[in-house]
C-alpha atoms as a PDB file:
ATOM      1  CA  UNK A   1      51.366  38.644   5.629  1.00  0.00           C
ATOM      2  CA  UNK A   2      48.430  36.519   6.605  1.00  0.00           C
ATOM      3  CA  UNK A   3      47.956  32.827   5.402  1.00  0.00           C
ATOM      4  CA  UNK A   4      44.517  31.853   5.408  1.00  0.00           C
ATOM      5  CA  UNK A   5      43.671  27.821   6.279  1.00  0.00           C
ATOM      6  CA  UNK A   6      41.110  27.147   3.634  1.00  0.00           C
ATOM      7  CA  UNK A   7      39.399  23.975   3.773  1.00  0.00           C
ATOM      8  CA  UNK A   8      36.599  22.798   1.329  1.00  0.00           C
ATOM      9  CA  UNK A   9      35.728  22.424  -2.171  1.00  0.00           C
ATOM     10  CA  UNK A  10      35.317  25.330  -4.379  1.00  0.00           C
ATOM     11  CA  UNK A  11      32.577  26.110  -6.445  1.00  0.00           C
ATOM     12  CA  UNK A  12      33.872  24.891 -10.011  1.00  0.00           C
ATOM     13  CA  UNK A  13      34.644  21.407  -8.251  1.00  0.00           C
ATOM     14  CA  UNK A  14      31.619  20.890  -6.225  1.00  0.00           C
ATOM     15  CA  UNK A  15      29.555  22.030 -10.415  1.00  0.00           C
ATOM     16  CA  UNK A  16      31.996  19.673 -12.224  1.00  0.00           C
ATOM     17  CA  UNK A  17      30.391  16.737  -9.009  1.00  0.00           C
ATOM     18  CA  UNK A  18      26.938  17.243  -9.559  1.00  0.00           C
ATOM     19  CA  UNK A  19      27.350  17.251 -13.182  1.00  0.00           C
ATOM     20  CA  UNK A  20      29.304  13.689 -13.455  1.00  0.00           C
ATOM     21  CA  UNK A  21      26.578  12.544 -11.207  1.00  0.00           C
ATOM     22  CA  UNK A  22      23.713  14.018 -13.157  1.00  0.00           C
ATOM     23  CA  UNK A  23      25.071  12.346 -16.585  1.00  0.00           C
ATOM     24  CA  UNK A  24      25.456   8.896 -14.474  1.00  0.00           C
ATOM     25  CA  UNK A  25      21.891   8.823 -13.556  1.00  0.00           C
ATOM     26  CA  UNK A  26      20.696   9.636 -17.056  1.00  0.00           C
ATOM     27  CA  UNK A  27      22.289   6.777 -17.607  1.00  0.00           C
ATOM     28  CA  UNK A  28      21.234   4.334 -14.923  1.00  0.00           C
ATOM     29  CA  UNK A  29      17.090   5.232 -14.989  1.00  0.00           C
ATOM     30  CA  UNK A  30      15.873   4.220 -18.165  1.00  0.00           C
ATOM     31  CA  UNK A  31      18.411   0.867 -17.363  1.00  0.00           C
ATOM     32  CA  UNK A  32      16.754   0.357 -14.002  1.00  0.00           C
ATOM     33  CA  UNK A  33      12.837   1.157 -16.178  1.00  0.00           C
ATOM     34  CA  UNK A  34      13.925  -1.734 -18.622  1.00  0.00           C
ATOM     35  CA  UNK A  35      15.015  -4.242 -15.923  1.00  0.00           C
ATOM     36  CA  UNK A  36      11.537  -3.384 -13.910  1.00  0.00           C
ATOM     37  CA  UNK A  37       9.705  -3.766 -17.459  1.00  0.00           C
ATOM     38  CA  UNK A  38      11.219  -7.290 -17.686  1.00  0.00           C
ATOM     39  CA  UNK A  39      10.081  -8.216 -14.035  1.00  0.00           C
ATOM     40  CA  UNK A  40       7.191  -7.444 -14.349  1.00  0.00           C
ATOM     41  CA  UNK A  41       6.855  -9.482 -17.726  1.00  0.00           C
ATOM     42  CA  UNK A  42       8.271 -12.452 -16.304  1.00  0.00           C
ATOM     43  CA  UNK A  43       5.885 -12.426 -13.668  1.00  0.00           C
ATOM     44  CA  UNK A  44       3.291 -12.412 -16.281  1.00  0.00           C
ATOM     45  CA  UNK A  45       4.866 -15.354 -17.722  1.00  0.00           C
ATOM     46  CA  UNK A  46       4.957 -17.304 -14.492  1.00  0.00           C
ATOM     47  CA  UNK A  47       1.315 -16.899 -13.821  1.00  0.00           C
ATOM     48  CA  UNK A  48       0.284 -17.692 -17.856  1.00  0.00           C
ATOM     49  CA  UNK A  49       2.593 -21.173 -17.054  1.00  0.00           C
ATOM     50  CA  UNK A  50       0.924 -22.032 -13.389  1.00  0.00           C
ATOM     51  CA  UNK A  51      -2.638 -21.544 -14.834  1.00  0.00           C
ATOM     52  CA  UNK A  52      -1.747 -23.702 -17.753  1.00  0.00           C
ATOM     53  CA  UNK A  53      -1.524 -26.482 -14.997  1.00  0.00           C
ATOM     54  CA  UNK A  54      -4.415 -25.642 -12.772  1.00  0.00           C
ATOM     55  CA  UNK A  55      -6.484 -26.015 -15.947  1.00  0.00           C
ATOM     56  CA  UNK A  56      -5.005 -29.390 -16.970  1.00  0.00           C
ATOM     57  CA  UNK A  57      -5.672 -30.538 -13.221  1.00  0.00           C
ATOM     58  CA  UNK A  58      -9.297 -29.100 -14.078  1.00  0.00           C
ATOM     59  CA  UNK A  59      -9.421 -30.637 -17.255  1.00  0.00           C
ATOM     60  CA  UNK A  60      -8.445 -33.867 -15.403  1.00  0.00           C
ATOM     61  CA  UNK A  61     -11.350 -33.821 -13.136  1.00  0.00           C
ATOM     62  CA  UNK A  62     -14.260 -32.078 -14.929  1.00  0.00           C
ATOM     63  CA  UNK A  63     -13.886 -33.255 -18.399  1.00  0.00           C
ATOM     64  CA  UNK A  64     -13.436 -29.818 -19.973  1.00  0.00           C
ATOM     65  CA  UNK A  65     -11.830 -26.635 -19.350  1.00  0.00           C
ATOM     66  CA  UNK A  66     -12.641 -23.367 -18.007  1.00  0.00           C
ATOM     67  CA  UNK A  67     -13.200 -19.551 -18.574  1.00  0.00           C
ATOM     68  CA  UNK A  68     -12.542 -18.149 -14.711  1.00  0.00           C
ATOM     69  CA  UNK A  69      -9.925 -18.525 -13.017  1.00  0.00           C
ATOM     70  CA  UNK A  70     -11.762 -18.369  -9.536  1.00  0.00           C
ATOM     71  CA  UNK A  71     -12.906 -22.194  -9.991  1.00  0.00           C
ATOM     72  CA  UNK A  72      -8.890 -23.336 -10.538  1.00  0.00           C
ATOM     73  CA  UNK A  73      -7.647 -24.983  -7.496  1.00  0.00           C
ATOM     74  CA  UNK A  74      -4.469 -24.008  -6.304  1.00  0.00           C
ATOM     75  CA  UNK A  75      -3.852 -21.112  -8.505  1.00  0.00           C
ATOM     76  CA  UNK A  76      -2.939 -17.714  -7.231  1.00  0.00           C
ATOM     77  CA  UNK A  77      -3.141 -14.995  -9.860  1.00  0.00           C
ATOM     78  CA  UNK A  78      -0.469 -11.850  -8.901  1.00  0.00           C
ATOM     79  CA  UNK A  79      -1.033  -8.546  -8.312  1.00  0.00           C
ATOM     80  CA  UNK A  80      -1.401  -6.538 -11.371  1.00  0.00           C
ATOM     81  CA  UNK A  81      -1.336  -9.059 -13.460  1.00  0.00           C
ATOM     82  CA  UNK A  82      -4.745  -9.369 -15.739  1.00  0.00           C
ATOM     83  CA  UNK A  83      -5.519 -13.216 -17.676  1.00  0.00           C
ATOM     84  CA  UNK A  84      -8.023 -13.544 -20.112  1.00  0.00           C
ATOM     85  CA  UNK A  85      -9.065 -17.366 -20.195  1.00  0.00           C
ATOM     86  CA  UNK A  86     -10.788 -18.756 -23.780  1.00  0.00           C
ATOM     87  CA  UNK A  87     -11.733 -22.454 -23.112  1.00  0.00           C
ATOM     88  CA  UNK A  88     -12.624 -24.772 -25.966  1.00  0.00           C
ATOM     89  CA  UNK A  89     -13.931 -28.217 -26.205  1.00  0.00           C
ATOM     90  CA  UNK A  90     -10.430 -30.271 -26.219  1.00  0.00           C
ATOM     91  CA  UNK A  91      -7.964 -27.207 -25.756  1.00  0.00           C
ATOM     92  CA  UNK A  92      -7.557 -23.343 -24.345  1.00  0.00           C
ATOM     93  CA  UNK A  93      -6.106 -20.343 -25.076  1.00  0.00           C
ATOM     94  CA  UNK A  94      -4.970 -17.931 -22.750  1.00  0.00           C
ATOM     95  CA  UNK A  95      -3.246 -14.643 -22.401  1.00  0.00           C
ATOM     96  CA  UNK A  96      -1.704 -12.875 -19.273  1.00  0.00           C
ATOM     97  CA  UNK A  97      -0.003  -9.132 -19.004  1.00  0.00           C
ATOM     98  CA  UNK A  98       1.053  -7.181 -16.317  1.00  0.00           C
ATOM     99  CA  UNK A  99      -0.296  -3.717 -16.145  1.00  0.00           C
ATOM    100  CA  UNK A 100       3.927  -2.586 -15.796  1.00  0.00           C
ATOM    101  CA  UNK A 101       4.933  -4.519 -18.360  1.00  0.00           C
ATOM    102  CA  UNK A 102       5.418  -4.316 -21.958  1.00  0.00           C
ATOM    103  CA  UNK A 103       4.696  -7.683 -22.892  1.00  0.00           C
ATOM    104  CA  UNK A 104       1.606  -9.523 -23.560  1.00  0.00           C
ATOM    105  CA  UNK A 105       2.090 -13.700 -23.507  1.00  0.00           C
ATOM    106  CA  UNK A 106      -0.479 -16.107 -25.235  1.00  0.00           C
ATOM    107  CA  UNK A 107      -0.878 -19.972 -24.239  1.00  0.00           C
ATOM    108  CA  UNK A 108      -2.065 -22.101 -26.613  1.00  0.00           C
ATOM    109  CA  UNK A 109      -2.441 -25.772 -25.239  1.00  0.00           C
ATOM    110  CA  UNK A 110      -3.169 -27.068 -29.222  1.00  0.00           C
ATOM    111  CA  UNK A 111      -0.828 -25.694 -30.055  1.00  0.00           C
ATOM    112  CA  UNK A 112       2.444 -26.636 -27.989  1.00  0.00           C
ATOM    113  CA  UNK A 113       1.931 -23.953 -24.838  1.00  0.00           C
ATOM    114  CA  UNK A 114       3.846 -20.701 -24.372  1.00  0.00           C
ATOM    115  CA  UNK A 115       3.933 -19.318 -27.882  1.00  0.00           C
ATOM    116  CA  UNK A 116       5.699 -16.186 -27.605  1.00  0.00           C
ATOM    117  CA  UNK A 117       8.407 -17.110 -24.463  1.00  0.00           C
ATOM    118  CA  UNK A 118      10.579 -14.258 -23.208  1.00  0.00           C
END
């Protein structure tokens, strides 16, 4: 009588594996989508709120406000991020997404600044 020394995983356990890890990352990828969705929004944000003061500091020197952000000194825009200036006599409104995110934020400097804040 022989005795065989078998060593490894049979083929139930190895299924029953890749299984417990295919239902854990069904899981974790639409998680890991939302927390890139809110990155991306807050970066958004962050620009909308920096812009905000480059155009007061405009404001401060030129007596009015503008509509690109090219002529705002010391303001970097992000990648992927797309603003949309609308300058007014004593006020702006402004409005900054990011082409990942699923948010769209408005300024309002009338109106109190950030009106919809994450």
């Amino acid at each position: 009588m022989r005795v065989r020394n078998e060593k490894g995983f049979t083929l139930i356990e190895l299924l029953v594996v890749v299984a417990i890890i295919g239902i854990l990352a069904a899981i974790a990828i639409p998680q890991f989508s939302a927390y890139r969705a809110q990155g991306f929004n807050a970066r958004a944000s962050s620009d909308l709120r920096n812009l905000a003061t480059a155009e007061e500091a405009y404001f401060a020197a030129n007596a009015s406000y503008t509509a690109t952000v090219a002529q705002l000194t010391g303001f970097k825009q992000s990648p992927g991020v797309t603003i949309a200036i609308v300058p007014a006599a004593s006020a702006f409104t402004a409005s900054a997404s990011h082409g990942n995110g699923d948010k769209t934020f408005n300024w309002d400097s009338a109106n109190g600044g950030l009106q919809n804040a994450p």
